[in-house]
N, C-alpha and C. Protein backbone atom coordinates (compact mmCIF):
# COMPACT_ATOMS: atom_id res chain seq x y z
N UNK A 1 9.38 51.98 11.79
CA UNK A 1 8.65 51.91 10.52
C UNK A 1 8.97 53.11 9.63
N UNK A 2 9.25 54.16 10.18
CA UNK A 2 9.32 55.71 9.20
C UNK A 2 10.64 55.11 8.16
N UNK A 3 11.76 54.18 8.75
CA UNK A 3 13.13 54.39 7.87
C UNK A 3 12.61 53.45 6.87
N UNK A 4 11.66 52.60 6.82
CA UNK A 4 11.11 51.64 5.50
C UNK A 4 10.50 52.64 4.79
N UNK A 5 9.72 53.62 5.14
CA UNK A 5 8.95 54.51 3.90
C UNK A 5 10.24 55.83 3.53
N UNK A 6 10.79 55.38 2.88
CA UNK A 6 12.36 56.26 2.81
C UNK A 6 11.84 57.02 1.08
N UNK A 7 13.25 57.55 0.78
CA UNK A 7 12.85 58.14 -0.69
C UNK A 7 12.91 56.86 -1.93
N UNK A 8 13.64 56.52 -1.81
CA UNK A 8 13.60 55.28 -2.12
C UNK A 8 11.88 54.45 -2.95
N UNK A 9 11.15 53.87 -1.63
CA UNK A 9 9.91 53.66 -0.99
C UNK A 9 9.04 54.49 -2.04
N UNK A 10 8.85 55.69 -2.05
CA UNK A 10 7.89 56.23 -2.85
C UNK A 10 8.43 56.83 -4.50
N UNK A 11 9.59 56.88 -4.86
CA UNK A 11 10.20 56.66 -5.86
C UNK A 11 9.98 55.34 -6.73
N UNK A 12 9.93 54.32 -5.93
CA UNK A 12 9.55 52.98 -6.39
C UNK A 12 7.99 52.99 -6.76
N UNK A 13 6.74 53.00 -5.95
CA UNK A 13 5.75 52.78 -5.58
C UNK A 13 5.04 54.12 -5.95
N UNK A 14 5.00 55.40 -6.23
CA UNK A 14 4.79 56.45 -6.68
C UNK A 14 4.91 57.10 -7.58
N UNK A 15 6.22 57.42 -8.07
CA UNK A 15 6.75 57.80 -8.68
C UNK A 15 7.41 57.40 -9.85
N UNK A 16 7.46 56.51 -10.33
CA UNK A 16 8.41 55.47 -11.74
C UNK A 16 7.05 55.41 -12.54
N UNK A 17 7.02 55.65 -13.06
CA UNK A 17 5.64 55.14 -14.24
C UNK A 17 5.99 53.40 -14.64
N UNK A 18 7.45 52.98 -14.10
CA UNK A 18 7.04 51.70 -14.36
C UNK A 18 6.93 50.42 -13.50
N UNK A 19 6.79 51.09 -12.21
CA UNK A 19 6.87 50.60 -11.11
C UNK A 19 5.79 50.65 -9.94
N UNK A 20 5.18 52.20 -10.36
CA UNK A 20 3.91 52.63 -9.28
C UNK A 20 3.00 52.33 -9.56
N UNK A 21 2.16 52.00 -8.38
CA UNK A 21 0.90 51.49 -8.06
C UNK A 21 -0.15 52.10 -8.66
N UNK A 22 0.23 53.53 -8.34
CA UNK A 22 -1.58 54.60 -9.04
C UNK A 22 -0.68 55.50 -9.42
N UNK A 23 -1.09 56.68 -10.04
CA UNK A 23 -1.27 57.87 -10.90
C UNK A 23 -2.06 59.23 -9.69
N UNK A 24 -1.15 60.31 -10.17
CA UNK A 24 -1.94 61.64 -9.83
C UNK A 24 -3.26 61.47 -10.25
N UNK A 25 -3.15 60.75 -11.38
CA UNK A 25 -5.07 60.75 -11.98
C UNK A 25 -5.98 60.67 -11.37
N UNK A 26 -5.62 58.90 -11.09
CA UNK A 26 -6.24 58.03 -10.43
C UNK A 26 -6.52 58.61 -8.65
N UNK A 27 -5.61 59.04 -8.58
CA UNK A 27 -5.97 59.38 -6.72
C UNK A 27 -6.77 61.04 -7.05
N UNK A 28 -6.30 61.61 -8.18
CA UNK A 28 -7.47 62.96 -8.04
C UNK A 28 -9.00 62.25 -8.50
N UNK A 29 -8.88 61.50 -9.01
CA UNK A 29 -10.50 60.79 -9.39
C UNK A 29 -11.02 59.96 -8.20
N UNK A 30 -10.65 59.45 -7.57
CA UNK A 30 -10.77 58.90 -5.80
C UNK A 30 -11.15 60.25 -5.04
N UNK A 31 -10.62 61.02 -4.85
CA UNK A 31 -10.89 62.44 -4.67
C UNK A 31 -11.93 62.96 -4.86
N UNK A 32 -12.33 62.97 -6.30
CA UNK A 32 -13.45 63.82 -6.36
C UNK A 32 -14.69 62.92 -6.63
N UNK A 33 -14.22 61.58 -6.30
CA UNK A 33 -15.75 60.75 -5.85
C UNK A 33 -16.18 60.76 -4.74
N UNK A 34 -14.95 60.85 -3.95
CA UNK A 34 -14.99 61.26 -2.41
C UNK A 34 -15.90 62.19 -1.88
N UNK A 35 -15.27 63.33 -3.02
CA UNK A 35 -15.97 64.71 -2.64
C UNK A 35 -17.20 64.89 -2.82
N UNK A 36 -17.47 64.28 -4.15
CA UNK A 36 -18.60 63.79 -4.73
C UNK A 36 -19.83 63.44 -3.62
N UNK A 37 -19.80 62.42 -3.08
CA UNK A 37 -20.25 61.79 -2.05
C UNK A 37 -20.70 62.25 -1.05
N UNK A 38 -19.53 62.94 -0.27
CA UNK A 38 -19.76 63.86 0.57
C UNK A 38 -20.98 64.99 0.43
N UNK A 39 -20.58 65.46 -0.73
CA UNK A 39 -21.87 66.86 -0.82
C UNK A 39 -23.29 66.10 -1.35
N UNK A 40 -23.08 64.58 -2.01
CA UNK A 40 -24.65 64.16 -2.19
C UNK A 40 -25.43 63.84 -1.02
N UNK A 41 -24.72 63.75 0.16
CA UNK A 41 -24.97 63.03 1.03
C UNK A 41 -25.28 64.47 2.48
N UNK A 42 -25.11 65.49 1.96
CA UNK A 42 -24.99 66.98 2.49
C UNK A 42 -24.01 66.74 4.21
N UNK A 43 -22.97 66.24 3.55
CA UNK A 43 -21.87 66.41 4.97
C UNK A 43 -21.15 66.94 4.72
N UNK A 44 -21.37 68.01 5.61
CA UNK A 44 -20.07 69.17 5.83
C UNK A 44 -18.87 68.87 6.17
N UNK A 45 -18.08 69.35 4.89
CA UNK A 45 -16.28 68.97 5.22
C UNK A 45 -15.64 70.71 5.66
N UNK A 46 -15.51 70.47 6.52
CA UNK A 46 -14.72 71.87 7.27
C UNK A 46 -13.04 71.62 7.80
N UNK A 47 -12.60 70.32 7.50
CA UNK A 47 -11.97 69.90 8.27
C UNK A 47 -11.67 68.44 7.65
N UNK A 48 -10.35 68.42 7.46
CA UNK A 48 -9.83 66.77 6.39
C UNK A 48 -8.59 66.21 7.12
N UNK A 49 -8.85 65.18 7.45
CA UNK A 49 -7.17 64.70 7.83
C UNK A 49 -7.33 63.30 6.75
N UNK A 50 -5.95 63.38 6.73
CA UNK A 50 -5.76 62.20 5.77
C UNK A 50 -4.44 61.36 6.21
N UNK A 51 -5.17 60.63 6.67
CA UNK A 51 -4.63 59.58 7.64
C UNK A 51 -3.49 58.61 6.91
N UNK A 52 -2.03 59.11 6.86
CA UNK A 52 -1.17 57.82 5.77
C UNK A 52 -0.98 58.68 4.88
N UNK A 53 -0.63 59.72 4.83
CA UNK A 53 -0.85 60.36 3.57
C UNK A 53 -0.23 60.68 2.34
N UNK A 54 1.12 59.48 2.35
CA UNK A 54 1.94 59.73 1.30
C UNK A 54 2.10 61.25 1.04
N UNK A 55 2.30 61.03 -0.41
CA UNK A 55 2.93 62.31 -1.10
C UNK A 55 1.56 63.34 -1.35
N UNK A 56 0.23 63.24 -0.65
CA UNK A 56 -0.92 64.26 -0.78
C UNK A 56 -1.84 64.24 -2.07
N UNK A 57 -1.53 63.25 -2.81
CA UNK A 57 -2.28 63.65 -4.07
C UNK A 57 -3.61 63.47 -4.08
N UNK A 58 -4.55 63.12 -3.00
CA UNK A 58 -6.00 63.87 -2.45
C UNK A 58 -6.06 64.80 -2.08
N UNK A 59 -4.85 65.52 -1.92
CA UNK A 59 -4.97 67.00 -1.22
C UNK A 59 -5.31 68.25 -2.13
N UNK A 60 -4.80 68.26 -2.85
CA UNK A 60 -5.47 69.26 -4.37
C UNK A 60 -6.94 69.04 -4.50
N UNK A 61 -7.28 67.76 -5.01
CA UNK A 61 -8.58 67.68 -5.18
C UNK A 61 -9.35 68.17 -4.19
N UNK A 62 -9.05 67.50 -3.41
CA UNK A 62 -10.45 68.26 -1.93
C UNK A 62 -10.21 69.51 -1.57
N UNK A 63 -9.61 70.10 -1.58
CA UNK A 63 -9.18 71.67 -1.63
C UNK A 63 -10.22 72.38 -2.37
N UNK A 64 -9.90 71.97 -3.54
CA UNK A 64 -10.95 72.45 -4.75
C UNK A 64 -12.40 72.05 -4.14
N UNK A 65 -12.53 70.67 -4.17
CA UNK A 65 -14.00 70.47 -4.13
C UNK A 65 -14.75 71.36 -2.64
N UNK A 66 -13.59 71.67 -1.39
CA UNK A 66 -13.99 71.87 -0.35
C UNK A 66 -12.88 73.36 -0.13
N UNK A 67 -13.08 74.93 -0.65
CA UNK A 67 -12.04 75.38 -0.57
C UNK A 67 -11.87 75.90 0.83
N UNK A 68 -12.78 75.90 1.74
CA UNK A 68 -12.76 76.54 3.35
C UNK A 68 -12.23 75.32 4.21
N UNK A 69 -12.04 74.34 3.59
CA UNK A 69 -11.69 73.31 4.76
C UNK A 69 -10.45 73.71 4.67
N UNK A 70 -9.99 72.62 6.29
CA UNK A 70 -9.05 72.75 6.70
C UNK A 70 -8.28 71.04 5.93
N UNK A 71 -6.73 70.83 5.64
CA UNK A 71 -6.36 70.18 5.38
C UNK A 71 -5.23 69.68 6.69
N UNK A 72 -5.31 68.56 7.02
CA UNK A 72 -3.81 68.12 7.56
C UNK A 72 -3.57 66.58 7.42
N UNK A 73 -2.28 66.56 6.65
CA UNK A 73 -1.70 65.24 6.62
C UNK A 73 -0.80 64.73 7.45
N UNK A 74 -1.31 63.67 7.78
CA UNK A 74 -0.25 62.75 9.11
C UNK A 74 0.57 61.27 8.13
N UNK A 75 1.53 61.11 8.50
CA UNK A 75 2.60 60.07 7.73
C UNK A 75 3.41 59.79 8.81
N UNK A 76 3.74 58.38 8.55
CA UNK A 76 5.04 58.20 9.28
C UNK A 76 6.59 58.31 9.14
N UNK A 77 6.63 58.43 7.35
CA UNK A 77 7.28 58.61 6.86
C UNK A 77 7.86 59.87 6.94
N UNK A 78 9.44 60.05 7.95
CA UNK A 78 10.27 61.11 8.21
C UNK A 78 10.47 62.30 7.21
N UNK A 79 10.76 61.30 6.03
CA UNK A 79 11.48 61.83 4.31
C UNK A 79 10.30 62.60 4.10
N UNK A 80 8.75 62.04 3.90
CA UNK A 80 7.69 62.95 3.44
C UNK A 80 7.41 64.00 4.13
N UNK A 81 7.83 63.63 5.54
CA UNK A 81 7.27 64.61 6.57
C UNK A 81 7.92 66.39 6.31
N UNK A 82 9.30 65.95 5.98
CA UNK A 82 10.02 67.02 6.27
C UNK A 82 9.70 67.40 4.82
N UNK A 83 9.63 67.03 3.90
CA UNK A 83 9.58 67.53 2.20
C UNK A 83 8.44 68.30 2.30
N UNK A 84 6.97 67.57 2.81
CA UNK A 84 5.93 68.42 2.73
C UNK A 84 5.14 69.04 3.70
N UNK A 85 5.62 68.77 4.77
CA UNK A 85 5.45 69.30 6.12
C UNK A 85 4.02 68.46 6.79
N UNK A 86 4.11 67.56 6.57
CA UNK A 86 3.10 66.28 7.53
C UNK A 86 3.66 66.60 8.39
N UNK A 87 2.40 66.17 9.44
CA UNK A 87 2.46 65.75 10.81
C UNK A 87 3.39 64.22 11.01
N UNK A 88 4.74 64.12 11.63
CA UNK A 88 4.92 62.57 12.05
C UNK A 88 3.91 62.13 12.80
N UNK A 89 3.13 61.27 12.41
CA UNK A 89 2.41 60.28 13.45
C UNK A 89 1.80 58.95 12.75
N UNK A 90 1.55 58.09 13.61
CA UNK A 90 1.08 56.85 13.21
C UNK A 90 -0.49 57.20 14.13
N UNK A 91 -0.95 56.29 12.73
CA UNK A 91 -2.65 56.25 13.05
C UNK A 91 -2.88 55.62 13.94
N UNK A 92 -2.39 54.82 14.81
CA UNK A 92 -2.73 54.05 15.99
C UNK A 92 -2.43 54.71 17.18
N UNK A 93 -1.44 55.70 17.48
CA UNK A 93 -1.35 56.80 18.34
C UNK A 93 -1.83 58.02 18.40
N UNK A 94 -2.03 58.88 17.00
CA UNK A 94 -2.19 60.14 16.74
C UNK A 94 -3.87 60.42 17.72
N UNK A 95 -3.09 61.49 18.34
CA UNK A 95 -4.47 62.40 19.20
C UNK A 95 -4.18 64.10 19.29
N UNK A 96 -5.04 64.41 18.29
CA UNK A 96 -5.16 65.36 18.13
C UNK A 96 -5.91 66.18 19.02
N UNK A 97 -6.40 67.33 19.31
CA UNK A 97 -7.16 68.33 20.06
C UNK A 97 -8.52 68.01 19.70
N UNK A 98 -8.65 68.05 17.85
CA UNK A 98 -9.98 68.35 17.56
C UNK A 98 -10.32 66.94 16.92
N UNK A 99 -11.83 66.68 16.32
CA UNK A 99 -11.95 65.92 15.62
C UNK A 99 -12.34 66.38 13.92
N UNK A 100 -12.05 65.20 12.71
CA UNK A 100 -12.54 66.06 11.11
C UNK A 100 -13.88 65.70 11.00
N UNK A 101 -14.72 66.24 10.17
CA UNK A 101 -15.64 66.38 9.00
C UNK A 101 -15.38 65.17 8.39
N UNK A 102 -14.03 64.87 7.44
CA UNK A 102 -14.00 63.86 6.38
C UNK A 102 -12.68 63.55 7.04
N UNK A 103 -12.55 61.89 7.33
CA UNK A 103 -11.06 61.14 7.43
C UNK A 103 -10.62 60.04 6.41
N UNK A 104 -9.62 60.60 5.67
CA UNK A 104 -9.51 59.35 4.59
C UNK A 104 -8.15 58.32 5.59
N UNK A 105 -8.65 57.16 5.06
CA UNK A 105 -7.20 56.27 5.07
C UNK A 105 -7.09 55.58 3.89
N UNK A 106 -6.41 55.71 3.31
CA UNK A 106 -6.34 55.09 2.34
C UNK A 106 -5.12 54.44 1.72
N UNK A 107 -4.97 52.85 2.29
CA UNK A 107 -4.31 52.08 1.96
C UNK A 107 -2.73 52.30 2.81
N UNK A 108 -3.61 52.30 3.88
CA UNK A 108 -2.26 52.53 5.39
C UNK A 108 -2.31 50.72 6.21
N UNK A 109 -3.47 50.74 6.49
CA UNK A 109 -3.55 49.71 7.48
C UNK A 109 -3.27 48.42 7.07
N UNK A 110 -3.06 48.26 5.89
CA UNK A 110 -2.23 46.57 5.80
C UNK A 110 -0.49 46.53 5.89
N UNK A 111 -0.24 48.09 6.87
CA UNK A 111 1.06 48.14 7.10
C UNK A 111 1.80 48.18 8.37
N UNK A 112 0.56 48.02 9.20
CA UNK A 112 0.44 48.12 10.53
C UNK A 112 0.46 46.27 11.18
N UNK A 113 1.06 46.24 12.14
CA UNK A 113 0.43 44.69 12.50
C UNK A 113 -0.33 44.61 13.46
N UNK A 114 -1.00 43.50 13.25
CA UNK A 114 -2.66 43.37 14.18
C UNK A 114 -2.67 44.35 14.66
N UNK A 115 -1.89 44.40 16.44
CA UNK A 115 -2.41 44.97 17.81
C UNK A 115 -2.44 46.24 17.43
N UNK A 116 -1.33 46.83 16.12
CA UNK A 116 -1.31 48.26 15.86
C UNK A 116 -2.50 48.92 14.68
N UNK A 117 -2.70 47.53 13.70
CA UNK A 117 -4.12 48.17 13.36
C UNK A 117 -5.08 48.43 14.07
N UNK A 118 -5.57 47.41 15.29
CA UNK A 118 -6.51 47.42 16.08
C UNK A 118 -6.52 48.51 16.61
N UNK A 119 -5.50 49.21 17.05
CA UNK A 119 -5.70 50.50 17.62
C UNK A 119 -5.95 51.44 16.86
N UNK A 120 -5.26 51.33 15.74
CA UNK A 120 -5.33 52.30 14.90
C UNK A 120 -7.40 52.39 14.00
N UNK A 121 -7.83 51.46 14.13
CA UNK A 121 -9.23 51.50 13.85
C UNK A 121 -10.38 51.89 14.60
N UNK A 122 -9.64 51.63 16.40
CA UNK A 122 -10.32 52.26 17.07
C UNK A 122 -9.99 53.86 17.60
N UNK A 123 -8.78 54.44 17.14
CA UNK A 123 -9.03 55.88 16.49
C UNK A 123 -9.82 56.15 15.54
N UNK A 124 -9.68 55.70 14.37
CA UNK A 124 -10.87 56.05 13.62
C UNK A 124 -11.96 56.71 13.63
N UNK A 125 -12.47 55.62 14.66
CA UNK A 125 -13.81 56.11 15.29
C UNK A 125 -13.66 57.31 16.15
N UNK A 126 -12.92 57.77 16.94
CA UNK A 126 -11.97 58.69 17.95
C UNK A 126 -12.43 59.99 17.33
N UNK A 127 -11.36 60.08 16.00
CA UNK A 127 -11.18 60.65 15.08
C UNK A 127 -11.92 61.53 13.93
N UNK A 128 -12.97 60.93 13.64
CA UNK A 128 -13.92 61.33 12.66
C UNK A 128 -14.96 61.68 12.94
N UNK A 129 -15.96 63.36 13.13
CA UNK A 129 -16.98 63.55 13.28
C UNK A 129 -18.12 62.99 12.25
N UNK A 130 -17.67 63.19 11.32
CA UNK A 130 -18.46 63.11 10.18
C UNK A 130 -18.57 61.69 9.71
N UNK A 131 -17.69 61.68 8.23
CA UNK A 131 -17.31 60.40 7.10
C UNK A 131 -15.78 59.88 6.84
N UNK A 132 -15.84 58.83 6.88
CA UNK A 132 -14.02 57.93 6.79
C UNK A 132 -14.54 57.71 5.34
N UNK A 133 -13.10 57.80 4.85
CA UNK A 133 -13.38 57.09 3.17
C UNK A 133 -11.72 55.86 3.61
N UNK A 134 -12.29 54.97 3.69
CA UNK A 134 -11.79 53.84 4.49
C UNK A 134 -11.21 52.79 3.22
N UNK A 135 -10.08 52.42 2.83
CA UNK A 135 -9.58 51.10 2.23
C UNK A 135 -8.45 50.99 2.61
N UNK A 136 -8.18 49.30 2.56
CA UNK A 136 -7.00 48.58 2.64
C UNK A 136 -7.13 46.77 2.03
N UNK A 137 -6.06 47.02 1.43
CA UNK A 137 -6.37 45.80 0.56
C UNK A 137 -6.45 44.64 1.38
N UNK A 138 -7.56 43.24 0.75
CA UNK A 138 -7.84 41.98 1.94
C UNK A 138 -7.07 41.09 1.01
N UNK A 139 -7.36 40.06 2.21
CA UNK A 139 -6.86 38.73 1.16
C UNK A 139 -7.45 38.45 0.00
N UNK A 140 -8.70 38.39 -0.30
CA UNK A 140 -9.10 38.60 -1.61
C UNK A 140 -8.97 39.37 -2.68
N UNK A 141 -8.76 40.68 -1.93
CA UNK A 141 -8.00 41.37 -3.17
C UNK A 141 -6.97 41.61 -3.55
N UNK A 142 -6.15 40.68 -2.93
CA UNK A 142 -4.67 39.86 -3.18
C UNK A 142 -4.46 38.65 -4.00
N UNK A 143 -5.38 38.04 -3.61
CA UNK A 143 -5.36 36.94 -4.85
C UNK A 143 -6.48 37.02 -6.28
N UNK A 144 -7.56 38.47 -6.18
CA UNK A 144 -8.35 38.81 -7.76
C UNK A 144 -8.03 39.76 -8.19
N UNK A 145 -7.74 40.89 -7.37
CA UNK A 145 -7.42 42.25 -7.58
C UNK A 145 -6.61 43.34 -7.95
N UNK A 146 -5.20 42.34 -7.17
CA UNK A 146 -4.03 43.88 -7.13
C UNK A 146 -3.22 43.12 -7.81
N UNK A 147 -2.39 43.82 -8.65
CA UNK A 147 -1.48 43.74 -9.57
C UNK A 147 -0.05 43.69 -8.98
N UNK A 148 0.10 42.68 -8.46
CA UNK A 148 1.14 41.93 -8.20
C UNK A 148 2.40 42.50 -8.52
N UNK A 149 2.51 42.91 -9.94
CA UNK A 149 3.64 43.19 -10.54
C UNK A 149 4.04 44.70 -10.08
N UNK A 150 3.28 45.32 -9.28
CA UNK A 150 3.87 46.30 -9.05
C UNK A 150 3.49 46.66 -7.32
N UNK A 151 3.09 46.12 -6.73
CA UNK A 151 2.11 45.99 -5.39
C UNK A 151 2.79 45.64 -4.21
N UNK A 152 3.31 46.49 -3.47
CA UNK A 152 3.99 45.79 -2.35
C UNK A 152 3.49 44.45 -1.46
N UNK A 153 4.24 43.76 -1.66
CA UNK A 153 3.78 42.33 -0.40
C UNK A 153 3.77 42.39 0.40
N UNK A 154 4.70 43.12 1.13
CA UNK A 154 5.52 43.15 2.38
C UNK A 154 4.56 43.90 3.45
N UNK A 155 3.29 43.12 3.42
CA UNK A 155 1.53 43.86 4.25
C UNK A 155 1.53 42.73 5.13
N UNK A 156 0.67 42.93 6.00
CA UNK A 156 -0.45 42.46 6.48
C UNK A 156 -1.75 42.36 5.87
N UNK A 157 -1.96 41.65 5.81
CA UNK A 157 -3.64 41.16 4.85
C UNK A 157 -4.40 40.10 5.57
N UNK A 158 -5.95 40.78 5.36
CA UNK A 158 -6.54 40.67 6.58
C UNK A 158 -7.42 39.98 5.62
N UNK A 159 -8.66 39.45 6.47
CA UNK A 159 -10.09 39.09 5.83
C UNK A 159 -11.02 40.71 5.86
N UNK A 160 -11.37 41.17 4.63
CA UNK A 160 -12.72 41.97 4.55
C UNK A 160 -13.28 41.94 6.04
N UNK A 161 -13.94 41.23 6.41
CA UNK A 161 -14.93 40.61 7.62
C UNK A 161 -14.11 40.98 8.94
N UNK A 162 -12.33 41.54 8.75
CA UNK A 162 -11.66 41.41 10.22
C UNK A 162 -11.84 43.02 9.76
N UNK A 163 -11.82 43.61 9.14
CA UNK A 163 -12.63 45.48 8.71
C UNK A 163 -13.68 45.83 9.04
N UNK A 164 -14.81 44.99 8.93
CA UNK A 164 -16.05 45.44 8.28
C UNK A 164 -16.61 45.55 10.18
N UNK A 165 -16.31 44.69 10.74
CA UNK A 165 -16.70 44.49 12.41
C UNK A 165 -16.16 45.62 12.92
N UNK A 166 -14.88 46.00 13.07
CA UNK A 166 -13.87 47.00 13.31
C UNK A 166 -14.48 48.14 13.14
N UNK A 167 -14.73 48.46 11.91
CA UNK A 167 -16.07 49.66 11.21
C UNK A 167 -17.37 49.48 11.33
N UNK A 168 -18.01 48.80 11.80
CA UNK A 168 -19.73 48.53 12.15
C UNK A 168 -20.00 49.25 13.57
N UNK A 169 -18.65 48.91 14.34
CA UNK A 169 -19.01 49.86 15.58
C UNK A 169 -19.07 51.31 15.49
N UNK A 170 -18.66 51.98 14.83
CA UNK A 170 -18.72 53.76 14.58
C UNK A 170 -19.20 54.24 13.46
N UNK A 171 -19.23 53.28 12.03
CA UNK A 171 -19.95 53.71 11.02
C UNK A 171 -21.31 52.82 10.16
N UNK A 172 -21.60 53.74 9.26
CA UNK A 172 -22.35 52.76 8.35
C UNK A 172 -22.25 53.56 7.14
N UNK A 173 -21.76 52.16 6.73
CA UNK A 173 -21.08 51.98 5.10
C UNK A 173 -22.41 52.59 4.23
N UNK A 174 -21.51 53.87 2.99
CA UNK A 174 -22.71 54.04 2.84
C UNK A 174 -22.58 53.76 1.16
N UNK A 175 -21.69 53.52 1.28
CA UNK A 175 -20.81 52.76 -0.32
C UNK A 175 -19.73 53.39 -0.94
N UNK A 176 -18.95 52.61 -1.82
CA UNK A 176 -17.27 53.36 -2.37
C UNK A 176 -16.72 53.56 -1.08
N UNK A 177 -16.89 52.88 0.00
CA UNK A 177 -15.37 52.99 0.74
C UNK A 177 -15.74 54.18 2.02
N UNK A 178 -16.95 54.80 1.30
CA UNK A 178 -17.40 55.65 2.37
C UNK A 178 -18.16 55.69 3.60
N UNK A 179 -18.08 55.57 5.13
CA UNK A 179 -18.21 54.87 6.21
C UNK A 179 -18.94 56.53 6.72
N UNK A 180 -20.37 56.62 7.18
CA UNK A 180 -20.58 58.08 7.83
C UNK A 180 -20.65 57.25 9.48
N UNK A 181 -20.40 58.32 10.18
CA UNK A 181 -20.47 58.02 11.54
C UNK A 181 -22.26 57.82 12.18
N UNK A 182 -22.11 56.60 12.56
CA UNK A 182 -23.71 56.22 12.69
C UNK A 182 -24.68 57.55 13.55
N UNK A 183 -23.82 58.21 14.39
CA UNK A 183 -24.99 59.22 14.90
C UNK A 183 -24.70 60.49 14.57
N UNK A 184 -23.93 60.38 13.03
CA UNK A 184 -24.35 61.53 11.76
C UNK A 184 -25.64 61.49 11.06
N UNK A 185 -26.82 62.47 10.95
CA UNK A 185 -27.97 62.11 10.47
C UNK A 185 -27.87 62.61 8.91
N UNK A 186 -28.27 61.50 8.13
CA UNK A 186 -28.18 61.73 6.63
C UNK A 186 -28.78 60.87 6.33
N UNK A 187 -29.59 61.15 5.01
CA UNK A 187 -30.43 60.42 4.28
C UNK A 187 -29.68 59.72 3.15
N UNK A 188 -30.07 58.66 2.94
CA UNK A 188 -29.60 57.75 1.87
C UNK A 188 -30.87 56.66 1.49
N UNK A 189 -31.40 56.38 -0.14
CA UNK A 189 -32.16 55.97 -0.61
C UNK A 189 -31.83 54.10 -0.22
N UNK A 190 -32.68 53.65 0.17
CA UNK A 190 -32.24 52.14 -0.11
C UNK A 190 -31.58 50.83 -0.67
N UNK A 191 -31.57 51.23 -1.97
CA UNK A 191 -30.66 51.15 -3.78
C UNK A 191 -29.12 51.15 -3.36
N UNK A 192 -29.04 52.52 -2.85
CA UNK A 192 -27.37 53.58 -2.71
C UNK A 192 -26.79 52.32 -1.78
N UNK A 193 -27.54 52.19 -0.63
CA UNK A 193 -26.62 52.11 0.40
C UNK A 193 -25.61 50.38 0.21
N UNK A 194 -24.59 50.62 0.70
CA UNK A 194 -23.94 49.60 0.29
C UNK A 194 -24.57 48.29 1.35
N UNK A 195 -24.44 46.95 0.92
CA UNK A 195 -25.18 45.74 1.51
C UNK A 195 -24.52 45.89 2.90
């Protein structure tokens, strides 16, 4: 899988303003809703992995919003690895020593197939003391959502519902994507919490 995410790969999908998916913007504003979240919710981020992590552009932002944490990005991608010094690993293997505070994935796992997402979700849980800020696009948001014209196909796409089970065992959704680990104690108003 690392020689498909080549320079190429994120030149296309990153990088072309007429070709890429999101913007530095857009992923620093994901970022600091993230972060956002986190401190309304008073969970301590000491500690960030960012699971898939492309070219880092959550990594600035949470820095800022969190400047004592620790940052580490894992990719499978060789080319990114060596440019920005990621960890090689895939989320369905990676075992680290410690566990984070805050684990993002964001928009890894419809690249994985089944048996390797499956594992890779039950790291997750492994993985995260705290809060996952968790997406990957479903079949529905394949046929209302994503913009086709610039959106890689070449996924796995799941049902919402083959996620939401996967994530019910270690978290609870507490909305925007944000999953706290169920025997993290935090308050959340009734309204907030996502259905």
């Amino acid at each position: 899988m690392s020689s498909r995410f080549d320079a190429s790969f994120y030149r296309r999908f990153y990088v072309n303003p007429r070709t890429r998916v999101t913007t530095r913007k857009e992923m620093a504003l994901r970022a600091n809703a993230v972060a956002a979240l986190m401190k309304h919710l008073e969970l301590p981020v000491r500690s960030i992995l960012d699971a898939g992590c492309g070219l880092g552009l959550m990594r600035v932002p949470l820095l800022r919003a969190f400047p004592t944490a620790r940052y580490t990005g894992i990719e499978v991608s060789e080319h990114l690895c060596k440019r920005h010094g990621w960890t090689q690993a895939s989320l369905a293997t990676y075992r680290p020593a410690r566990r984070f505070d805050l684990v993002l994935c964001y928009d890894v796992l419809q690249y994985l197939s089944d048996r390797d997402a499956v594992r890779a979700m039950a790291n997750l849980g492994r993985l995260t003391r705290g809060a996952l800020y968790f997406h990957a696009p479903t079949q529905e948001d394949w046929r209302g959502n994503a913009d086709l014209s610039c959106s890689d196909g070449d996924i796995h796409l799941r049902a919402a519902d083959w996620y939401r089970t996967r994530l019910e065992r270690h978290f609870v959704h507490a909305g925007f994507g944000l999953h706290v680990r169920s025997d993290m104690p935090f308050a959340q108003w009734e309204l907030e919490r996502a259905e």
